[in-house]
C-alpha atoms as a PDB file:
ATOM      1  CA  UNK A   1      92.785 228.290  70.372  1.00  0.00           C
ATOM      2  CA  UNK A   2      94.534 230.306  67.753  1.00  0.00           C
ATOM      3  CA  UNK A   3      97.042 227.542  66.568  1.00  0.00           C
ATOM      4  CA  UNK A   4      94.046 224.990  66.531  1.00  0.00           C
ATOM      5  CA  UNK A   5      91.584 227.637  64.653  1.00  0.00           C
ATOM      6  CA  UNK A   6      94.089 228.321  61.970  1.00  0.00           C
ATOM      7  CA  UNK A   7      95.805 224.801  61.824  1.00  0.00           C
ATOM      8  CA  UNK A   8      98.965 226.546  61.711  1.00  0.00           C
ATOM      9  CA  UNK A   9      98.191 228.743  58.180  1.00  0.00           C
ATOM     10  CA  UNK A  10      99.084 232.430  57.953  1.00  0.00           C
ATOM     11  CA  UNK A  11      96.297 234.203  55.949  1.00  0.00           C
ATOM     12  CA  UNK A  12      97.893 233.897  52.679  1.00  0.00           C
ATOM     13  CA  UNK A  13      98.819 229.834  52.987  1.00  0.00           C
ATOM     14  CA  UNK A  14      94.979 229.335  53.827  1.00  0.00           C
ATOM     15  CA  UNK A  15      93.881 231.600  50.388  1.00  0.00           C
ATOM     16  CA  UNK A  16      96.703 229.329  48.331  1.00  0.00           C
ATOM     17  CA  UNK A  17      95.225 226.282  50.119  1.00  0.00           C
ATOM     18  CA  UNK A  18      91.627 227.390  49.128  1.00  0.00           C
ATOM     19  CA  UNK A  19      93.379 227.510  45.151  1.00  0.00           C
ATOM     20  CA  UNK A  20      95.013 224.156  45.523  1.00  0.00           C
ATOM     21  CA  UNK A  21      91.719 222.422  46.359  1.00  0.00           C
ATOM     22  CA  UNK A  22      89.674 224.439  43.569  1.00  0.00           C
ATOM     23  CA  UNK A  23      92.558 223.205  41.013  1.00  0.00           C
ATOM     24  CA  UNK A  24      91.618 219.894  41.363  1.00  0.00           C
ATOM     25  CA  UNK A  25      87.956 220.720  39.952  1.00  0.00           C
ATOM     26  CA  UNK A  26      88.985 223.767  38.056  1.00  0.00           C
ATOM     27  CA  UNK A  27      92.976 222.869  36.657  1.00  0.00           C
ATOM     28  CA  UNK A  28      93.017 225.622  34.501  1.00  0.00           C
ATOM     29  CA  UNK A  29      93.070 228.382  37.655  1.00  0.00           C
ATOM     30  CA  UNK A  30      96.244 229.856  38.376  1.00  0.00           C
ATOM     31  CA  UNK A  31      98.815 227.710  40.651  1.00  0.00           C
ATOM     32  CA  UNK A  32     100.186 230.788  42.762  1.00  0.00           C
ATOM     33  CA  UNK A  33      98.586 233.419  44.281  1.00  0.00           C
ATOM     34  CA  UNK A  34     100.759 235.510  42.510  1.00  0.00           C
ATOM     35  CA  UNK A  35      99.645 234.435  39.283  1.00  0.00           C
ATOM     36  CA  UNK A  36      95.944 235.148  40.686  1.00  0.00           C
ATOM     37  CA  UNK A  37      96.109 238.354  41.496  1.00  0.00           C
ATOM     38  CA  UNK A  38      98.104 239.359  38.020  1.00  0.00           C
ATOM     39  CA  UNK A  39      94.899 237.711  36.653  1.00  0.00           C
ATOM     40  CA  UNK A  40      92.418 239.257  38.510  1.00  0.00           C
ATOM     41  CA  UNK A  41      88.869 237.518  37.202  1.00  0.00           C
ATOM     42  CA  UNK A  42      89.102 234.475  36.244  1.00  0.00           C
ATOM     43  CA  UNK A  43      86.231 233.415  33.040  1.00  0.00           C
ATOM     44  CA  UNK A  44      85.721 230.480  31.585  1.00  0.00           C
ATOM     45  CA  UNK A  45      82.998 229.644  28.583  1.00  0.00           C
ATOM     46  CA  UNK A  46      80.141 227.405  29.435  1.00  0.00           C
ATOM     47  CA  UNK A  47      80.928 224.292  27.162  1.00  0.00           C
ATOM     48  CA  UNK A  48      77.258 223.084  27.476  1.00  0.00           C
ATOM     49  CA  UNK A  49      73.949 224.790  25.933  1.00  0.00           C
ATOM     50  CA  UNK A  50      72.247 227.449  27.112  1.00  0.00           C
ATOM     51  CA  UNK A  51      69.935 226.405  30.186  1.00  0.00           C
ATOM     52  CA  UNK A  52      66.299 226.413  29.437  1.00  0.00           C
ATOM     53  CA  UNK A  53      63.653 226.430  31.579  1.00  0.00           C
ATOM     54  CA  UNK A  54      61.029 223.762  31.606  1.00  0.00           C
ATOM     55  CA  UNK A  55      62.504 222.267  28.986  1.00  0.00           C
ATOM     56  CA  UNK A  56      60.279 219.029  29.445  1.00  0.00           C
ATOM     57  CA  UNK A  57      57.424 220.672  29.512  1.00  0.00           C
ATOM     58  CA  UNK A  58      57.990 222.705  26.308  1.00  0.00           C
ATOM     59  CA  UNK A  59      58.551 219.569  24.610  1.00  0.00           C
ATOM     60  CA  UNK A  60      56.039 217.904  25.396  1.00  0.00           C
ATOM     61  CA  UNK A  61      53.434 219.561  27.877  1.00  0.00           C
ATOM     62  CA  UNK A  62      51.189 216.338  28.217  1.00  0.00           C
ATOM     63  CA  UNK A  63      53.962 213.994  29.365  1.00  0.00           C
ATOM     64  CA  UNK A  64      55.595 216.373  31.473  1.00  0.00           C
ATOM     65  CA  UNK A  65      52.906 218.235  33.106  1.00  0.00           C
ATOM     66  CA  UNK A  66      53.646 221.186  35.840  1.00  0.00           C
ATOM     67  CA  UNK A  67      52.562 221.321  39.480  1.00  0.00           C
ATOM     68  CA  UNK A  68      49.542 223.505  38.638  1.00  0.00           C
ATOM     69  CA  UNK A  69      45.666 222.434  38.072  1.00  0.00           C
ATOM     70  CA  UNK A  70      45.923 222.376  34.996  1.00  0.00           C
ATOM     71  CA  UNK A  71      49.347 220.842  34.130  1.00  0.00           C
ATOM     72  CA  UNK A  72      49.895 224.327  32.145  1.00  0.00           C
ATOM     73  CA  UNK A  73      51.291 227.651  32.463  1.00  0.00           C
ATOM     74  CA  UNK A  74      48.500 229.224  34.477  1.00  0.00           C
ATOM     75  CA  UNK A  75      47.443 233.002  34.022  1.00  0.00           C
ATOM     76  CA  UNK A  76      44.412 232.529  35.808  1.00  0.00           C
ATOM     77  CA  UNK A  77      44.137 230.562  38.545  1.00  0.00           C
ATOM     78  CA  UNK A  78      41.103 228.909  39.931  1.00  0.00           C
ATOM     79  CA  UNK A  79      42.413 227.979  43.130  1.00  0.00           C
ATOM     80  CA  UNK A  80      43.364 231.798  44.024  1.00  0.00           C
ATOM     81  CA  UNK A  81      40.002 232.999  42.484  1.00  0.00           C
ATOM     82  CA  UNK A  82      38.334 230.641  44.978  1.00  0.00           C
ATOM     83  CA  UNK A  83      40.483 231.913  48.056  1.00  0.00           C
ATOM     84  CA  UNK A  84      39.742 235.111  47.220  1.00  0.00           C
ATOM     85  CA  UNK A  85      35.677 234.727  47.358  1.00  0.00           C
ATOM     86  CA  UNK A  86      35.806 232.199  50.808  1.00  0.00           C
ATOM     87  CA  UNK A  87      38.287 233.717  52.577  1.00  0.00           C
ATOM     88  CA  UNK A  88      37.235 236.897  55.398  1.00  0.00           C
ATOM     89  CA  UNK A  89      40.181 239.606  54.605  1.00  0.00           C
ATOM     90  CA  UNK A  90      40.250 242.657  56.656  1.00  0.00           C
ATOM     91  CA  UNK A  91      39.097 245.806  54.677  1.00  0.00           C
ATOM     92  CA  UNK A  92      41.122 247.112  51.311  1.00  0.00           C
ATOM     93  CA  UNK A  93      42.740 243.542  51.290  1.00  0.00           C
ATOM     94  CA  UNK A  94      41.997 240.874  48.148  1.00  0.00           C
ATOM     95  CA  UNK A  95      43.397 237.622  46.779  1.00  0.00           C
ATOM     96  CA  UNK A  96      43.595 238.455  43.019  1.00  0.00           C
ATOM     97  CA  UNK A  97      43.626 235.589  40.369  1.00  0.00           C
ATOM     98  CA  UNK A  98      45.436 237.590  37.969  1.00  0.00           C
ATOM     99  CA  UNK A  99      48.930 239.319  38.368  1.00  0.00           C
ATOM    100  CA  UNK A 100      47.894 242.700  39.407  1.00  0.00           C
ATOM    101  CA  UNK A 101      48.798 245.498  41.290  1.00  0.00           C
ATOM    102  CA  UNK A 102      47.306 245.987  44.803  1.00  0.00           C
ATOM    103  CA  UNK A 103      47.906 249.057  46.736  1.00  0.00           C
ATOM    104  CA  UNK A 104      50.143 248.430  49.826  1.00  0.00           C
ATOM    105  CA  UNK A 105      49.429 249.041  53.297  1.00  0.00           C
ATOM    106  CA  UNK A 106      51.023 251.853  54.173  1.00  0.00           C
ATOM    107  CA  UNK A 107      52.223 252.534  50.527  1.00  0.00           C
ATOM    108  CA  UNK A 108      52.958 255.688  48.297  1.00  0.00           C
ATOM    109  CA  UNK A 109      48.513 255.687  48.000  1.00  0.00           C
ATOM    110  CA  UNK A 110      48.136 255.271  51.849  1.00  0.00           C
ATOM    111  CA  UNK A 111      46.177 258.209  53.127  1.00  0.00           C
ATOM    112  CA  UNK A 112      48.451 258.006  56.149  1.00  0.00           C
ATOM    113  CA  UNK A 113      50.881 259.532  54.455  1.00  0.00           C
ATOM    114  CA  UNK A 114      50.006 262.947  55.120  1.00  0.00           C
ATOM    115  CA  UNK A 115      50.458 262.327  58.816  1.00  0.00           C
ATOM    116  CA  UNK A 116      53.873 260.111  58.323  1.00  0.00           C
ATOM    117  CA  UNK A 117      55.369 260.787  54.890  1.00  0.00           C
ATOM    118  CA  UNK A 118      58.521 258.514  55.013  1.00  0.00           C
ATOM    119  CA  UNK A 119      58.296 254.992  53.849  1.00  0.00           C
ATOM    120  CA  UNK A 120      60.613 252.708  56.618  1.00  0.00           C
ATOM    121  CA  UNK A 121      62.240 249.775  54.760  1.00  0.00           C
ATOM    122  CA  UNK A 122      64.959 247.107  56.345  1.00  0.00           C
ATOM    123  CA  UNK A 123      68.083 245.970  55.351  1.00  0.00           C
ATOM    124  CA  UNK A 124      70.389 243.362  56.601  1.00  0.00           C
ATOM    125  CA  UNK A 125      73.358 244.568  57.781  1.00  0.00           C
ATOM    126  CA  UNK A 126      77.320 243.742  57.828  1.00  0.00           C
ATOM    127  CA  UNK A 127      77.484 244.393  61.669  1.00  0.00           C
ATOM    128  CA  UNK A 128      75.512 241.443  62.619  1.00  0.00           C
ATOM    129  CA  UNK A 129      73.298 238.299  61.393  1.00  0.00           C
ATOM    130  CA  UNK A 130      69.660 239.216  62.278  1.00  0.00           C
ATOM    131  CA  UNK A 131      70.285 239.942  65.663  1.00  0.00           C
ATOM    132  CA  UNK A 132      72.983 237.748  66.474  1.00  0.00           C
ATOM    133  CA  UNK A 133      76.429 239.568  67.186  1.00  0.00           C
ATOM    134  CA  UNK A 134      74.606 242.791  68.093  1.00  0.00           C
ATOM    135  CA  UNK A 135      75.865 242.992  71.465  1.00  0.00           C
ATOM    136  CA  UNK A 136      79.269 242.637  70.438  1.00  0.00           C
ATOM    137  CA  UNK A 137      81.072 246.120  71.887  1.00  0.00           C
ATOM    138  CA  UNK A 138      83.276 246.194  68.831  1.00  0.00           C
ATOM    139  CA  UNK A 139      80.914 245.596  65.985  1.00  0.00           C
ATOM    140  CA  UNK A 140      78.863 247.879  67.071  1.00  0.00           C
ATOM    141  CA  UNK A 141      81.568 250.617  66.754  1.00  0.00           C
ATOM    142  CA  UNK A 142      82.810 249.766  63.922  1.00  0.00           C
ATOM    143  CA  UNK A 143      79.409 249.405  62.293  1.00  0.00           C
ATOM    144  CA  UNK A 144      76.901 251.722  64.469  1.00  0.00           C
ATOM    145  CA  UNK A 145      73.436 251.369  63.830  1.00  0.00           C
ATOM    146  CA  UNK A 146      71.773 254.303  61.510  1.00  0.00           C
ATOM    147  CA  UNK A 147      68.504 255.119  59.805  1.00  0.00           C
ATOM    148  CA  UNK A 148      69.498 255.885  56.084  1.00  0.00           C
ATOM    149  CA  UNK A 149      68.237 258.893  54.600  1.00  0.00           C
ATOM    150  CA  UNK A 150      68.701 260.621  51.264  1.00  0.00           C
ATOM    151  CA  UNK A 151      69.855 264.654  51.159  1.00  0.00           C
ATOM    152  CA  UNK A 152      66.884 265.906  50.384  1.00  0.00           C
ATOM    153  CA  UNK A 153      64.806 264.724  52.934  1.00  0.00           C
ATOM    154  CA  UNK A 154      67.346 265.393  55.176  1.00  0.00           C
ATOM    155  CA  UNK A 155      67.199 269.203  54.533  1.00  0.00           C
ATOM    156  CA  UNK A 156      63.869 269.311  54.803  1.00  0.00           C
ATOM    157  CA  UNK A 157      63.877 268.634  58.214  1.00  0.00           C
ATOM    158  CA  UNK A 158      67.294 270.070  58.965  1.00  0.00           C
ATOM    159  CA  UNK A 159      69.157 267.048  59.390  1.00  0.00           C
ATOM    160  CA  UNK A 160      72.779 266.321  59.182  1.00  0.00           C
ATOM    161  CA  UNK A 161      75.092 263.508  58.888  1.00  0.00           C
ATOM    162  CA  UNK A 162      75.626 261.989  62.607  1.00  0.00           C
ATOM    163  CA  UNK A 163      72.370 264.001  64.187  1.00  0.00           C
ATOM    164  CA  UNK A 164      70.332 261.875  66.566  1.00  0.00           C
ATOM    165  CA  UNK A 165      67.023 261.844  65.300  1.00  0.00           C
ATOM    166  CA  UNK A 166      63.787 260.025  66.335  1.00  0.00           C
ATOM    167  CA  UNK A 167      61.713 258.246  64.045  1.00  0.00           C
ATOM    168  CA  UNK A 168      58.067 257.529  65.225  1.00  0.00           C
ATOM    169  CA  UNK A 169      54.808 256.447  64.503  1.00  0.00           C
ATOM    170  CA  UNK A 170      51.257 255.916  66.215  1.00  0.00           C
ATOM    171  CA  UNK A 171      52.489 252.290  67.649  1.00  0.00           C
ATOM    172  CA  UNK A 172      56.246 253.889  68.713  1.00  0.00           C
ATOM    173  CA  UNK A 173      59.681 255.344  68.691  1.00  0.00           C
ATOM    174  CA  UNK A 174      63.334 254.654  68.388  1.00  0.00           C
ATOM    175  CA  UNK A 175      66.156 257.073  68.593  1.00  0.00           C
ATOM    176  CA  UNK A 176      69.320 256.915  66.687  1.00  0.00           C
ATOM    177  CA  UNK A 177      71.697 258.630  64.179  1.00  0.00           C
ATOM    178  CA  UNK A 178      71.373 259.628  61.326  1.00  0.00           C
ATOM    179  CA  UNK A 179      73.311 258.508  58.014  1.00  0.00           C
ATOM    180  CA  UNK A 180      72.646 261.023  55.327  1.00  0.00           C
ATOM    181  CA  UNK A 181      73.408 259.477  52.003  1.00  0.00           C
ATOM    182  CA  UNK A 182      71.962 259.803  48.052  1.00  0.00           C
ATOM    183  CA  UNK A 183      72.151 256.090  48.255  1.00  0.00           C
ATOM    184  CA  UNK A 184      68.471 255.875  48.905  1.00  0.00           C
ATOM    185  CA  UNK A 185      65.415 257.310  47.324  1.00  0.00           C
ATOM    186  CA  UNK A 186      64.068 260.684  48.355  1.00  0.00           C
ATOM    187  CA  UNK A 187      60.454 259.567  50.306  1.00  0.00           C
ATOM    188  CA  UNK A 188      62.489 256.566  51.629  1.00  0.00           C
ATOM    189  CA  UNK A 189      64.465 255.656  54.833  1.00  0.00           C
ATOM    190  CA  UNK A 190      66.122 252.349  55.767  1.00  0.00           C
ATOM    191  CA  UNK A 191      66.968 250.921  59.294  1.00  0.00           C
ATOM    192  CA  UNK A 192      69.127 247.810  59.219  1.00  0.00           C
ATOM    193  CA  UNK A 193      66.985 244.714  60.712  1.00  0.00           C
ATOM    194  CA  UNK A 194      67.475 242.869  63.918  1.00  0.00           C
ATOM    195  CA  UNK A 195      68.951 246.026  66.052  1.00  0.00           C
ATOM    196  CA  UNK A 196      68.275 244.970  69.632  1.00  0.00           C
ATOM    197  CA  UNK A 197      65.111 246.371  71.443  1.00  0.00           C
ATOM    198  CA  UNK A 198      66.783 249.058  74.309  1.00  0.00           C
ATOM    199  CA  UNK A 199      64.045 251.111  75.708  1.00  0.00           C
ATOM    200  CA  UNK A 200      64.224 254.222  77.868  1.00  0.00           C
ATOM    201  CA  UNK A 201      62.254 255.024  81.214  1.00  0.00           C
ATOM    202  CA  UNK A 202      58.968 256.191  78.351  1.00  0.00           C
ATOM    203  CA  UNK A 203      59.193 253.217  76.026  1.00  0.00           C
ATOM    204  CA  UNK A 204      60.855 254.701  73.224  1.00  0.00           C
ATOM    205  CA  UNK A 205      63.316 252.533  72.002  1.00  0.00           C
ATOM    206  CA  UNK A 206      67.169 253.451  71.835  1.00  0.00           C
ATOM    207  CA  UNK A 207      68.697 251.122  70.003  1.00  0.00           C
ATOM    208  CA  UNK A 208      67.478 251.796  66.867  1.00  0.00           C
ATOM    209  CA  UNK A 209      64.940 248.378  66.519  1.00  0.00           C
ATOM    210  CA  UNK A 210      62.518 248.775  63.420  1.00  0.00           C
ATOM    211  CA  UNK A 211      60.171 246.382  65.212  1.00  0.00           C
ATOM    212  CA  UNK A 212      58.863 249.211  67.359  1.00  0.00           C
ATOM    213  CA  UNK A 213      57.161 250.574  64.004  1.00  0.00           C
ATOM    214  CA  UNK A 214      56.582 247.848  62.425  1.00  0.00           C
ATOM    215  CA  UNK A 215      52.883 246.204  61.716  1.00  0.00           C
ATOM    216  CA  UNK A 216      52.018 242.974  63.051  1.00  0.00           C
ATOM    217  CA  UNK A 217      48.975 242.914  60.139  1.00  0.00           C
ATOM    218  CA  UNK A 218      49.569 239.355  58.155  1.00  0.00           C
ATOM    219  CA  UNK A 219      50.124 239.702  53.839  1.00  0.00           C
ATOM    220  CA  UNK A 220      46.614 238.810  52.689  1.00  0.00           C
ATOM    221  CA  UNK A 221      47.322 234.411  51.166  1.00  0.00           C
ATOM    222  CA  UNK A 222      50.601 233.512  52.834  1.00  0.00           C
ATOM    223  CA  UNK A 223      49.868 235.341  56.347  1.00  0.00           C
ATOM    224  CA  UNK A 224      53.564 236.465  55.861  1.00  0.00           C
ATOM    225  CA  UNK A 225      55.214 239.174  57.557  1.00  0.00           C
ATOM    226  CA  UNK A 226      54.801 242.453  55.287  1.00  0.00           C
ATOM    227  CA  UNK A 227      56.395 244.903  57.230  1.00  0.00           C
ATOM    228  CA  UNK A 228      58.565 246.190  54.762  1.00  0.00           C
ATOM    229  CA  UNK A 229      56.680 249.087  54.174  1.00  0.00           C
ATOM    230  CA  UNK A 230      56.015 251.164  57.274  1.00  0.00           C
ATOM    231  CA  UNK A 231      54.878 254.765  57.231  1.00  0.00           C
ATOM    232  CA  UNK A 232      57.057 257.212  59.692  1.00  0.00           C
ATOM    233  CA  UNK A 233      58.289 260.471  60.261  1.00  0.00           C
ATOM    234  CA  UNK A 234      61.476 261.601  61.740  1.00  0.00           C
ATOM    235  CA  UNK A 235      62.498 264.157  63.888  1.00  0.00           C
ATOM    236  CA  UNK A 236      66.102 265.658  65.399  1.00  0.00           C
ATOM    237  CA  UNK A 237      66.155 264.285  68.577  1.00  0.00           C
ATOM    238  CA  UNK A 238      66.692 266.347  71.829  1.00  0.00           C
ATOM    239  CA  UNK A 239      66.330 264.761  74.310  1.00  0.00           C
ATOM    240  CA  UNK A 240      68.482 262.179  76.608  1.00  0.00           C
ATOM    241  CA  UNK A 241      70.435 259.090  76.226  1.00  0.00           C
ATOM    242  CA  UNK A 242      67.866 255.824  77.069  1.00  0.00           C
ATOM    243  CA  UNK A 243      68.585 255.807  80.874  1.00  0.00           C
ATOM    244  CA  UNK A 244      66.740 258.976  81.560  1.00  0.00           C
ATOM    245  CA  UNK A 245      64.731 259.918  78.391  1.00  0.00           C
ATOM    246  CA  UNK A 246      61.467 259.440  77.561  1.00  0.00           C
END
């Protein structure tokens, strides 16, 4: 399918074809490729005014009300105060009606943390689209799965780069290498999202899923999925590969 993918274009004719079509919006672009690259960043001034937002509205608020109750700029708002007094939330969750800070499950200020003192985040990840393309052999190798750590945590628990550790929690495990990097915050670790589930003969995972830590407890008005903060600690890992460990 080659011929038919590529409609005959080397990689360079299909980047001079992608500047031939933008000319005919943009004529002032360079005509060669040549000329591109010489250039490097191409700018251009916006010859309109500056955008502003709700324009309409700050002209003239009663003909052009917003979507809120009140057709205004809400601070307050009624409808959340309401929520928050009907609604049954589990305990240490509320529905504020003013922007304020609530602690986080299983934030910096979660007692928990004296038992599992790493915060888990995800990331999205260049080796794959959630999960799709994560059983693809050569993806994988060129972009192996790793739980991101920063230096100092990593010397705290005698880590280095490429060491198999196993990060766990009271609802489960997963076991894969680690990336030692000052690219993230000391306190902090990161596992790139939609790593395919692989457990071993014990349950722990092996393919470094985050979804084995994660919470399945709802955000408190949307019923969203908050699990991007998940206490954790982490381990070097001694034991076997997934077919025989535990």
């Amino acid at each position: 399918m080659r011929e038919q993918y590529t409609e005959g274009r080397t990689r360079d004719e299909w980047l001079q074809k992608i500047l031939t079509d933008a000319r005919q919006k943009l004529p002032d672009l360079p005509a060669t490729l040549e000329e591109a690259w010489k250039l490097g960043v191409y700018k251009v001034r916006n010859p309109g005014k500056p955008f502003v937002a709700y324009k309409a509205f700050r002209d003239d608020p009663v003909a052009n009300p917003l979507a809120t109750p009140s057709g205004r700029i809400e601070i307050f708002s009624k409808r959340l105060w309401d929520i928050g007094h009907k609604w049954e939330l589990p305990a240490g969750e509320r529905i504020a009606a003013l922007p304020e800070y609530d602690e986080a499950t299983e934030g910096q200020g979660d007692p928990l943390r004296k038992k599992y003192p790493l915060q888990l985040v995800t990331h999205h990840y260049k080796q794959r689209t959630h999960s799709t393309y994560g059983n693809v052999p050569w993806l994988k190798e060129a972009a192996p799965q790793t739980v991101w750590v920063n230096p100092l945590d990593a010397a705290d628990r005698g880590l280095a780069h490429g060491d198999m550790v196993r990060v766990f929690n009271d609802r489960g495990a997963t076991v894969l290498p680690v990336k030692v990097t000052p690219r993230i915050m000391p306190g902090i670790i990161s596992i790139p999202q939609g790593a395919w589930y692989t457990p071993g003969a014990g349950g722990t995972d092996f393919g470094g899923s985050a979804n084995v830590l994660t919470s399945l407890r709802p955000s408190p008005l949307a019923k969203g999925n908050p699990q991007h903060t998940t206490l954790v600690e982490m381990t070097r890992h001694s034991g076997g590969s997934h077919a025989n460990a535990s």
